[in-house]
C-alpha atoms as a PDB file:
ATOM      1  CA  UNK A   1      71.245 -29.877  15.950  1.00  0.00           C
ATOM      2  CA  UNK A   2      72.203 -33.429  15.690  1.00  0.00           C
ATOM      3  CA  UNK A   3      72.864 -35.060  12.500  1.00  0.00           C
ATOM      4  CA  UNK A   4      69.555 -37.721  13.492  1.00  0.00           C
ATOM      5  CA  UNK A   5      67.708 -34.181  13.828  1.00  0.00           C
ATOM      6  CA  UNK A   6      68.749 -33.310  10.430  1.00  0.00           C
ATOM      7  CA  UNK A   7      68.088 -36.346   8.504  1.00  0.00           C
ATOM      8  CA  UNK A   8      64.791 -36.461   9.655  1.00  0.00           C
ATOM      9  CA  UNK A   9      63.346 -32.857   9.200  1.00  0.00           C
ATOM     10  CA  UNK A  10      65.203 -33.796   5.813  1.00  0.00           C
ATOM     11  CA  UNK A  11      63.204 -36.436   5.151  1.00  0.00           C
ATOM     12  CA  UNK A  12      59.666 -35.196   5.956  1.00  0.00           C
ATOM     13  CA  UNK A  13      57.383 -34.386   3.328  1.00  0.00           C
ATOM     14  CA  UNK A  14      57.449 -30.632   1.784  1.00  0.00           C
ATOM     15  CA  UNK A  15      53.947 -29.723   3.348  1.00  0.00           C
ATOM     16  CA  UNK A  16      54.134 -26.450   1.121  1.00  0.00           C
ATOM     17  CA  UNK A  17      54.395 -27.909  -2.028  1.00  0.00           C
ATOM     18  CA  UNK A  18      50.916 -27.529  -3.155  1.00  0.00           C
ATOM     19  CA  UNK A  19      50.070 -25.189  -5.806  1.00  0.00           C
ATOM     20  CA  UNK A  20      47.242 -22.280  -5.936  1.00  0.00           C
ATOM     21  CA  UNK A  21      44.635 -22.847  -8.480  1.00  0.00           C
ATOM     22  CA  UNK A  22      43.550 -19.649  -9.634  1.00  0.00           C
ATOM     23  CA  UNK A  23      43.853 -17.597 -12.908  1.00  0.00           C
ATOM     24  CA  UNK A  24      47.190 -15.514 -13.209  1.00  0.00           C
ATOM     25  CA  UNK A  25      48.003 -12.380 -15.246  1.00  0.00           C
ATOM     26  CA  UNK A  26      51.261 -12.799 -16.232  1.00  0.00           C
ATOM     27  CA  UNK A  27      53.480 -10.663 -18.511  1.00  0.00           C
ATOM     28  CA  UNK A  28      55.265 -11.982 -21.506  1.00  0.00           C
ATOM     29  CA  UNK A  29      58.758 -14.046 -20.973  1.00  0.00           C
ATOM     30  CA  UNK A  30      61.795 -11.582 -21.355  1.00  0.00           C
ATOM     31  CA  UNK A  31      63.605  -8.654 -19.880  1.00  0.00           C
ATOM     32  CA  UNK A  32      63.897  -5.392 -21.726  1.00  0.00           C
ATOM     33  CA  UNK A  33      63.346  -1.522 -21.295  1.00  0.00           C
ATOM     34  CA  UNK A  34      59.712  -2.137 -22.449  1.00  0.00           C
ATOM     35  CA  UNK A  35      59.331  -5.108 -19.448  1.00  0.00           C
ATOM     36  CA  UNK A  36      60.020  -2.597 -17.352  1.00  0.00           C
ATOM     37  CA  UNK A  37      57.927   0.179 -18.310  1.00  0.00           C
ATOM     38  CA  UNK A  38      55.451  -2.155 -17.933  1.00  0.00           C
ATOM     39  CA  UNK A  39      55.513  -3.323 -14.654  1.00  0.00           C
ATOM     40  CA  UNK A  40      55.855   0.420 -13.654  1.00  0.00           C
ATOM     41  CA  UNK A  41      52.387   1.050 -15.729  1.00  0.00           C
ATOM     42  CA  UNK A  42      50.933  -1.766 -14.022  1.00  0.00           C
ATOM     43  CA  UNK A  43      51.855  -0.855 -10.469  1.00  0.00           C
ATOM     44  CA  UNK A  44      50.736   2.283 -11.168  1.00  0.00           C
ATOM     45  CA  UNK A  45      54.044   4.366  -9.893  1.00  0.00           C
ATOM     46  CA  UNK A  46      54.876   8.051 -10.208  1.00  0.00           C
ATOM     47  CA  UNK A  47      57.679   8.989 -12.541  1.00  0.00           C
ATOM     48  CA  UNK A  48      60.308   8.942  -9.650  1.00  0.00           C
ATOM     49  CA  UNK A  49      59.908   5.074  -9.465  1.00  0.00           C
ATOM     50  CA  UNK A  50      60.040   4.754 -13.494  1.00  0.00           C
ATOM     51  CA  UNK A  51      63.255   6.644 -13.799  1.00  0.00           C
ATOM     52  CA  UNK A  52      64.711   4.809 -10.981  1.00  0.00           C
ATOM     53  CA  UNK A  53      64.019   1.268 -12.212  1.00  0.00           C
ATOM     54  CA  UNK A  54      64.756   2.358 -15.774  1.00  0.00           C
ATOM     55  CA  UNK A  55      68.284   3.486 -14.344  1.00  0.00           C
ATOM     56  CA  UNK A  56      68.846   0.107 -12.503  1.00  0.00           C
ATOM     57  CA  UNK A  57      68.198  -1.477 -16.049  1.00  0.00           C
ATOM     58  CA  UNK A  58      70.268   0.160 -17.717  1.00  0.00           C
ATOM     59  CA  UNK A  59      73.166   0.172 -15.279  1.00  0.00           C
ATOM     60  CA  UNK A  60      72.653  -4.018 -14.991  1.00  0.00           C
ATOM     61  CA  UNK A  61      73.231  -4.111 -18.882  1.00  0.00           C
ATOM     62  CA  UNK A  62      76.783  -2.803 -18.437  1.00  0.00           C
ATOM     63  CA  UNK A  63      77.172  -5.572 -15.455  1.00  0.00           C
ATOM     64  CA  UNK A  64      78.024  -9.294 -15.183  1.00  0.00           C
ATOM     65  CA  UNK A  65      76.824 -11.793 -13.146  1.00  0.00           C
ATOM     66  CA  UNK A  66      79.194 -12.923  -9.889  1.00  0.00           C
ATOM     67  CA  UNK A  67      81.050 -15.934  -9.894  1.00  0.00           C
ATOM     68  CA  UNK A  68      80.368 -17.734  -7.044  1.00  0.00           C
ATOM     69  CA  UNK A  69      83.315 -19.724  -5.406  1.00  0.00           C
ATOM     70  CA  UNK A  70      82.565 -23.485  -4.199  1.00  0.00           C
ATOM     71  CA  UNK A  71      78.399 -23.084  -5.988  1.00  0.00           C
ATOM     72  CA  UNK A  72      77.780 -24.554  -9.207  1.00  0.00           C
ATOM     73  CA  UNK A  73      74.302 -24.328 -10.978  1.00  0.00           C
ATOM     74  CA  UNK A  74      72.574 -24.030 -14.254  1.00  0.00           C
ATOM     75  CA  UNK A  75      73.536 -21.054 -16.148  1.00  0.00           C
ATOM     76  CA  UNK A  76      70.761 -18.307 -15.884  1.00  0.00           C
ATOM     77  CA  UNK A  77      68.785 -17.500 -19.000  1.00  0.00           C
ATOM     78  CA  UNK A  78      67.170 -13.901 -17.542  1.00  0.00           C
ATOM     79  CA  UNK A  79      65.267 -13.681 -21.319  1.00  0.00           C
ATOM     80  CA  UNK A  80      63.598 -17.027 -20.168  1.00  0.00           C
ATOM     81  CA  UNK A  81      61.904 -15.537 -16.937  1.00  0.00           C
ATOM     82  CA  UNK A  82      58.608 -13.792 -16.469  1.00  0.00           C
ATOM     83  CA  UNK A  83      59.156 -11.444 -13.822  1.00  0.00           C
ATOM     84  CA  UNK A  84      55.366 -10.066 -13.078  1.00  0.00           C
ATOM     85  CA  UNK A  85      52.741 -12.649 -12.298  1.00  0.00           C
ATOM     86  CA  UNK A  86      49.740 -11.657 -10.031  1.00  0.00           C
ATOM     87  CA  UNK A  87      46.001 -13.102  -9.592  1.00  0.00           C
ATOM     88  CA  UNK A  88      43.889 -11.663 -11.942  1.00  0.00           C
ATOM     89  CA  UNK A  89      41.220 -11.462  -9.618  1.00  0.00           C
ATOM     90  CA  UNK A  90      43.458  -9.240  -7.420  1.00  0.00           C
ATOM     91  CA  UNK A  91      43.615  -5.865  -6.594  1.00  0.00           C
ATOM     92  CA  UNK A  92      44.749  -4.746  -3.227  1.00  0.00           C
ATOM     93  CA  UNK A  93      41.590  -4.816  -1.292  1.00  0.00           C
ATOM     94  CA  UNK A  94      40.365  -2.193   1.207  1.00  0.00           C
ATOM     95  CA  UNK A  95      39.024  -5.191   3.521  1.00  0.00           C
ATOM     96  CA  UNK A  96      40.132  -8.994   4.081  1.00  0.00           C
ATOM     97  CA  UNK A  97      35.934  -9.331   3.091  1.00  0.00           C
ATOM     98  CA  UNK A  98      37.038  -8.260  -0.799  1.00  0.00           C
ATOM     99  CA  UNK A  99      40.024 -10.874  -0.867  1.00  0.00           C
ATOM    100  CA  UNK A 100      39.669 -13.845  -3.096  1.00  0.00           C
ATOM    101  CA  UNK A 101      38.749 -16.669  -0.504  1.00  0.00           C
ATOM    102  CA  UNK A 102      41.770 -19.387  -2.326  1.00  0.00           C
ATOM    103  CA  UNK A 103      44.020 -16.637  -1.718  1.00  0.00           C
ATOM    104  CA  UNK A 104      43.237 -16.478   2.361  1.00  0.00           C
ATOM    105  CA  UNK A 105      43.033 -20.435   2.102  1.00  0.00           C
ATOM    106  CA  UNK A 106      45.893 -20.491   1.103  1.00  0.00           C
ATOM    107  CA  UNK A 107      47.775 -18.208   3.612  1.00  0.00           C
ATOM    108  CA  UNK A 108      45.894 -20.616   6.114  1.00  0.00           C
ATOM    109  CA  UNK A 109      47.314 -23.945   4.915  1.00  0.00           C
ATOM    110  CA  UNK A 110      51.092 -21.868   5.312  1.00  0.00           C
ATOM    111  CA  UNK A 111      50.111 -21.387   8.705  1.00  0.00           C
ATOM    112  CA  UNK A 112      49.972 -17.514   8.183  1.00  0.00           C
ATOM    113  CA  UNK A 113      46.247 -17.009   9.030  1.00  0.00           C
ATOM    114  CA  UNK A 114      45.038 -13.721   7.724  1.00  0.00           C
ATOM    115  CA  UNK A 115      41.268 -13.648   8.771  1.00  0.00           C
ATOM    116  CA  UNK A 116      40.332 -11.369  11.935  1.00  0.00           C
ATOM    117  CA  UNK A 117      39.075 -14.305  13.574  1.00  0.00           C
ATOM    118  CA  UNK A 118      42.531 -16.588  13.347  1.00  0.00           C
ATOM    119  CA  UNK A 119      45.217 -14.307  13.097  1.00  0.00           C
ATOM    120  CA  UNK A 120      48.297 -14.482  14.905  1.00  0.00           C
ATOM    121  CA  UNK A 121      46.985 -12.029  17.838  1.00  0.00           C
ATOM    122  CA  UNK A 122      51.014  -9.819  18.076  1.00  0.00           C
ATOM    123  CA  UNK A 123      52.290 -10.304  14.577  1.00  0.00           C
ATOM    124  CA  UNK A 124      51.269  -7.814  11.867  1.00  0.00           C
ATOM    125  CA  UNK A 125      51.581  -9.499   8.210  1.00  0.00           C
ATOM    126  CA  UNK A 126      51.893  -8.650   5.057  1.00  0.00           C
ATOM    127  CA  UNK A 127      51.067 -11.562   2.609  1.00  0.00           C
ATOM    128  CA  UNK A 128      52.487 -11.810  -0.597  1.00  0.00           C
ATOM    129  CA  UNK A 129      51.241 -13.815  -3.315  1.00  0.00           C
ATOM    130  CA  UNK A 130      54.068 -14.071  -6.567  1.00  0.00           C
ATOM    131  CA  UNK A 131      54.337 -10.277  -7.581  1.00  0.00           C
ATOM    132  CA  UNK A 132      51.489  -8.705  -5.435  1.00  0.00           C
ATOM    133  CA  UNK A 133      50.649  -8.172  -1.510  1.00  0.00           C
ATOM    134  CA  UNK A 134      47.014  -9.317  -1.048  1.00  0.00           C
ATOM    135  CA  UNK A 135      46.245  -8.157   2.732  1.00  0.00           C
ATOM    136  CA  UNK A 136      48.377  -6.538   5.433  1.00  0.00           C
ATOM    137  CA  UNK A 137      47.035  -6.858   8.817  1.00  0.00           C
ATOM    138  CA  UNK A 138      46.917  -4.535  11.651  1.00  0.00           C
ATOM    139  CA  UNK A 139      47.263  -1.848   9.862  1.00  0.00           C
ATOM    140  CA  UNK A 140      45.523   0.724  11.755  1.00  0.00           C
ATOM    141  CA  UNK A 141      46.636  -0.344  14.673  1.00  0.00           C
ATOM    142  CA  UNK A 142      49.687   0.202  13.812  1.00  0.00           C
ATOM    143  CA  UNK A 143      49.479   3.020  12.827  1.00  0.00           C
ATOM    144  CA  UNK A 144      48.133   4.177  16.439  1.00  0.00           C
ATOM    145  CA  UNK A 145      51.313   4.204  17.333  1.00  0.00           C
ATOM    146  CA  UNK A 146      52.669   6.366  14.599  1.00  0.00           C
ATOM    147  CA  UNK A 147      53.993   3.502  12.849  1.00  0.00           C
ATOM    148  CA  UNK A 148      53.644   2.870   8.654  1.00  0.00           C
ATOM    149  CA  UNK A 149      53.552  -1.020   7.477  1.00  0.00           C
ATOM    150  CA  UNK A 150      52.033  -1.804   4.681  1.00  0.00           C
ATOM    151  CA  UNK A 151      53.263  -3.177   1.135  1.00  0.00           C
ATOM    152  CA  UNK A 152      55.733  -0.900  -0.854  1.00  0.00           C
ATOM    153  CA  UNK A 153      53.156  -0.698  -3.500  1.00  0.00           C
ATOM    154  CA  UNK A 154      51.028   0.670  -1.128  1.00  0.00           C
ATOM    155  CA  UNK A 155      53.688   3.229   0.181  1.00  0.00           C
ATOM    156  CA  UNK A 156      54.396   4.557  -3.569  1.00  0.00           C
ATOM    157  CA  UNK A 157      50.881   5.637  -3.547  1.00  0.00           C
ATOM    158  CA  UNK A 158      50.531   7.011   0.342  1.00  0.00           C
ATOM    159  CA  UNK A 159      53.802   8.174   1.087  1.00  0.00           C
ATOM    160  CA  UNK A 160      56.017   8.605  -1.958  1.00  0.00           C
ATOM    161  CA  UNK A 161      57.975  11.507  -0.417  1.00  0.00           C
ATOM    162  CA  UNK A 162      59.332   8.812   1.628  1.00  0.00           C
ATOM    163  CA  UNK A 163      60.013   6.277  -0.809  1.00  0.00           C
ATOM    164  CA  UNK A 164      61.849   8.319  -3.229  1.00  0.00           C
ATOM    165  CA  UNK A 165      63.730   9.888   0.117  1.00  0.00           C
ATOM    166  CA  UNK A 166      64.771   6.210   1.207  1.00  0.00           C
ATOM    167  CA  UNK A 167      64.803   3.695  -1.686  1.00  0.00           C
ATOM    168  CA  UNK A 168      68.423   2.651  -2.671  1.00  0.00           C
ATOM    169  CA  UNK A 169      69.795   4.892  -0.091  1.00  0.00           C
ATOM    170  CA  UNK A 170      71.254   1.129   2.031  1.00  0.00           C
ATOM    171  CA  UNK A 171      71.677  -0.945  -1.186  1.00  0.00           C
ATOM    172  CA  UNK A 172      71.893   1.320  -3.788  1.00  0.00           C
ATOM    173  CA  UNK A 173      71.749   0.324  -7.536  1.00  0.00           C
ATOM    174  CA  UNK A 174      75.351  -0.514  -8.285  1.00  0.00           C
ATOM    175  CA  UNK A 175      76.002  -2.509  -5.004  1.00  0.00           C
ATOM    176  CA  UNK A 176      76.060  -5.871  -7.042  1.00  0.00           C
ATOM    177  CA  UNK A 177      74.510  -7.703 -10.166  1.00  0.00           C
ATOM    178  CA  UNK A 178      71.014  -8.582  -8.480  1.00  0.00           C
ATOM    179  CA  UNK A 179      70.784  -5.846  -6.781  1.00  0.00           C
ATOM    180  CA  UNK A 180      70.652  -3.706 -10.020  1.00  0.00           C
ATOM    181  CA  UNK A 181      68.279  -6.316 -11.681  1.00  0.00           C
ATOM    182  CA  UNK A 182      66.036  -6.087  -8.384  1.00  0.00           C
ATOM    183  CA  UNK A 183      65.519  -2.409  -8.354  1.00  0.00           C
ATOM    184  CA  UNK A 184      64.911  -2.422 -12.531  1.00  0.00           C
ATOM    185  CA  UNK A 185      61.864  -5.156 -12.162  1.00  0.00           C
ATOM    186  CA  UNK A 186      60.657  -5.613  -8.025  1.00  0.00           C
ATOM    187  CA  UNK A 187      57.217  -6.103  -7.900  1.00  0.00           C
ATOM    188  CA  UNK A 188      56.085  -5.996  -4.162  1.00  0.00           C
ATOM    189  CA  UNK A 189      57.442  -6.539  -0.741  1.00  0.00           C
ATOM    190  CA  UNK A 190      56.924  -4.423   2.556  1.00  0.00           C
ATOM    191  CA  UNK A 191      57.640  -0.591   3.835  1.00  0.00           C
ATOM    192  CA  UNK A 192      57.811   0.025   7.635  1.00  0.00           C
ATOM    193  CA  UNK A 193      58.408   3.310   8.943  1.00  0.00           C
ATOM    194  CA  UNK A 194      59.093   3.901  12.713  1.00  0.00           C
ATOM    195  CA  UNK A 195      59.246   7.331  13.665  1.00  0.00           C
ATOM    196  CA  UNK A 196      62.084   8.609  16.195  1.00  0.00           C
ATOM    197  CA  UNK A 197      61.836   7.280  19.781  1.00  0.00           C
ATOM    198  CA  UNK A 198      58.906   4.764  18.557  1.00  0.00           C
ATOM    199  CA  UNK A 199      58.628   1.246  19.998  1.00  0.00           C
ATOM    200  CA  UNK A 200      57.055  -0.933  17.797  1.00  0.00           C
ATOM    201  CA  UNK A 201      53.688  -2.558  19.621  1.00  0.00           C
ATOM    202  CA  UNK A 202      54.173  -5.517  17.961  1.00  0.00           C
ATOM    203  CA  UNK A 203      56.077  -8.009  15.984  1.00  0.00           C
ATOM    204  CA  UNK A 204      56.352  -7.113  11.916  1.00  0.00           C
ATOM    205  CA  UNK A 205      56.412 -10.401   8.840  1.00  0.00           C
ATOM    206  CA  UNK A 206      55.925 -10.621   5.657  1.00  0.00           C
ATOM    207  CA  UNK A 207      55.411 -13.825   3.742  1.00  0.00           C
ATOM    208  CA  UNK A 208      56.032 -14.342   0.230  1.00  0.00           C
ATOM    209  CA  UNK A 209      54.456 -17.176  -1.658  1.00  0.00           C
ATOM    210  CA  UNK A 210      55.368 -17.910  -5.140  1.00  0.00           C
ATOM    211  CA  UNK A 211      52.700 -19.895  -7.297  1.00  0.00           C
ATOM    212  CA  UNK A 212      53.813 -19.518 -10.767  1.00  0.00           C
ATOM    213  CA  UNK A 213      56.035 -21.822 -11.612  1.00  0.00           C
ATOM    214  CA  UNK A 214      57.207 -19.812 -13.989  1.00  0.00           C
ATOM    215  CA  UNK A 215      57.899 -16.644 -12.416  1.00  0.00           C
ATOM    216  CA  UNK A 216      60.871 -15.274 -10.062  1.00  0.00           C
ATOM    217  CA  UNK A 217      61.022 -13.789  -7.077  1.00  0.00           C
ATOM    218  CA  UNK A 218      62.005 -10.230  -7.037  1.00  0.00           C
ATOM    219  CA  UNK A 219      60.828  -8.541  -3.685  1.00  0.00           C
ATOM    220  CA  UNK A 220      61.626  -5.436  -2.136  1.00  0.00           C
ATOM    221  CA  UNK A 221      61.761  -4.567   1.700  1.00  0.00           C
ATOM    222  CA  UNK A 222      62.263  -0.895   3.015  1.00  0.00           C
ATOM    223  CA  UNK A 223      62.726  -0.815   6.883  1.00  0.00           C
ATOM    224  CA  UNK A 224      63.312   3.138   8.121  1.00  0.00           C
ATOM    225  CA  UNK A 225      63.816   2.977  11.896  1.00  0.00           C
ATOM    226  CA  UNK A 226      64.223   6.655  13.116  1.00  0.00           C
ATOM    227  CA  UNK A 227      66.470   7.009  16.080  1.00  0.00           C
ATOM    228  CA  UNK A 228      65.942   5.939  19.328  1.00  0.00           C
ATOM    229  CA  UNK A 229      63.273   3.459  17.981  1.00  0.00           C
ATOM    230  CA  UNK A 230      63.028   0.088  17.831  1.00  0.00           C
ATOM    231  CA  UNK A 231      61.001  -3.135  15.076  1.00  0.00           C
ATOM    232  CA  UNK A 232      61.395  -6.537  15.100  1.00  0.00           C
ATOM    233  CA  UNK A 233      60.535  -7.681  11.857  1.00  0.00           C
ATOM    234  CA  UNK A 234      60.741 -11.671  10.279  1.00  0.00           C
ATOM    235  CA  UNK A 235      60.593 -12.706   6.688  1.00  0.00           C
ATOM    236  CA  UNK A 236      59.526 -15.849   5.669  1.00  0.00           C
ATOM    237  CA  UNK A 237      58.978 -17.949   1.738  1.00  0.00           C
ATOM    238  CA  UNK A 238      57.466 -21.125   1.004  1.00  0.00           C
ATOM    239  CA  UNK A 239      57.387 -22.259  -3.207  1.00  0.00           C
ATOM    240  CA  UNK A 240      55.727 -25.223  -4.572  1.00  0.00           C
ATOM    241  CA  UNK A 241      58.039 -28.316  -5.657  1.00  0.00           C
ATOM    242  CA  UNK A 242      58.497 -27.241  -9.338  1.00  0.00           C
ATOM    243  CA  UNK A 243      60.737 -29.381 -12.282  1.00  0.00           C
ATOM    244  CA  UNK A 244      62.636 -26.546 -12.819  1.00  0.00           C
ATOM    245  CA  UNK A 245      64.564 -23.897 -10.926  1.00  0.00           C
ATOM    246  CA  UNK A 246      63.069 -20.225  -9.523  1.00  0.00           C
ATOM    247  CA  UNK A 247      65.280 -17.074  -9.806  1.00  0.00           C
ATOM    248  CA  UNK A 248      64.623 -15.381  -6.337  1.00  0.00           C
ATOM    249  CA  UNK A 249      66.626 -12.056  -6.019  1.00  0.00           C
ATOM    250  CA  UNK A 250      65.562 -10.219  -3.143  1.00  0.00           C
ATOM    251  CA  UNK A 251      66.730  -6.563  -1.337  1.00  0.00           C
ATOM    252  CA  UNK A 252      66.013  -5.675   2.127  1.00  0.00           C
END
């Protein structure tokens, strides 16, 4: 790419940069043992999931953050961070019908259409708003074929044996810094399960939007390809221009 290229795609206007207007319930600034048993009350999890983000906490405490060599930026103040936000009109609905309509418009303007009508017609989504997946498409389809994808909040409740079997087992807690604070407070992000010898029929994305300005980012992809099977699967994340700087720790 030519340096003309780059100056111009530099210089184009941030066509994401808008911001949601809807209604958020967000928990309290701050990071503790009690922030944490509270997003685990909130998503609902088994005890497995508790124990296992409770153990990522308290390992992280006894951690310190990476120095980075050649990066400079703003010390990180993680008591300064609200690390659930969702819309309060949102549950995971059984049908796009159910899902707030600013939510889908949303999706639209990001070029991710999630409507039956307008979706992309080979790549299955799962659309993330800040902490929670609102709609995964092609679900059943997919699952045709064998093949789980749907958000990991999602898989906690339908297949926890799988979860607990998987989760950590590629980046477990004490890999690094962010990868302990991910596992203590993720909020959503996408399973996929391929069984052995499975093609998947069809491409595999998940989108993350944040909204809340001041929220992070703390997703959580788990990809288990059995052998002799085969995914292709994209990520993608579009923020709103905000004054001050997003903490986005991810694990996939």
């Amino acid at each position: 790419m030519s340096a003309t290229t780059v100056k111009t795609l530099v210089n184009q206007p941030y066509k994401y940069g808008f911001v949601t207007n809807i209604e958020a319930d967000s928990i309290p600034r701050g990071l503790s043992e009690d922030v944490v048993r509270l997003i685990s009350a909130k998503k609902n999890e088994p005890e497995f999931m508790l124990e296992f983000r409770l153990k990522a906490y308290r390992k992280w405490l006894t951690m310190s953050e990476p120095t980075w060599p050649h990066v400079r930026y703003p010390a990180i103040d993680y008591q300064d961070i609200v690390y659930y936000s969702a819309p309060k009109t949102q549950e995971k609905k059984k049908s796009l019908d159910e899902v707030d309509p600013e939510l889908l418009d949303t999706f639209e303007k990001l070029g991710i259409p999630l409507s039956e009508q307008k979706r992309l017609s080979n790549v299955a989504v799962d659309a993330i708003f800040d902490s929670v997946s609102i709609a995964t498409t092609f679900k059943e389809k997919l699952g045709e074929a064998g093949v789980i994808f749907c958000s990991i909040s999602e898989a906690l409740q339908e297949h926890p044996d799988l979860i607990e079997k998987y989760l950590g087992s590629v980046v477990p807690i004490a890999d690094n810094y962010f990868a302990a604070l991910n596992a203590a407070v993720f909020s959503d992000g996408s399973f996929v399960f391929i069984p052995k010898g499975v093609e998947c029929p069809m491409e595999l994305s998940t989108y993350f939007r944040i909204n809340n300005g001041d929220s992070g980012q703390f997703e959580r992809t788990l990809i288990v390809a059995e052998e002799g099977s085969s995914v292709s699967y994209l990520e993608g994340c579009t923020a709103p221009m905000f004054d001050t700087n997003q903490l986005h720790a991810a694990v996939v």
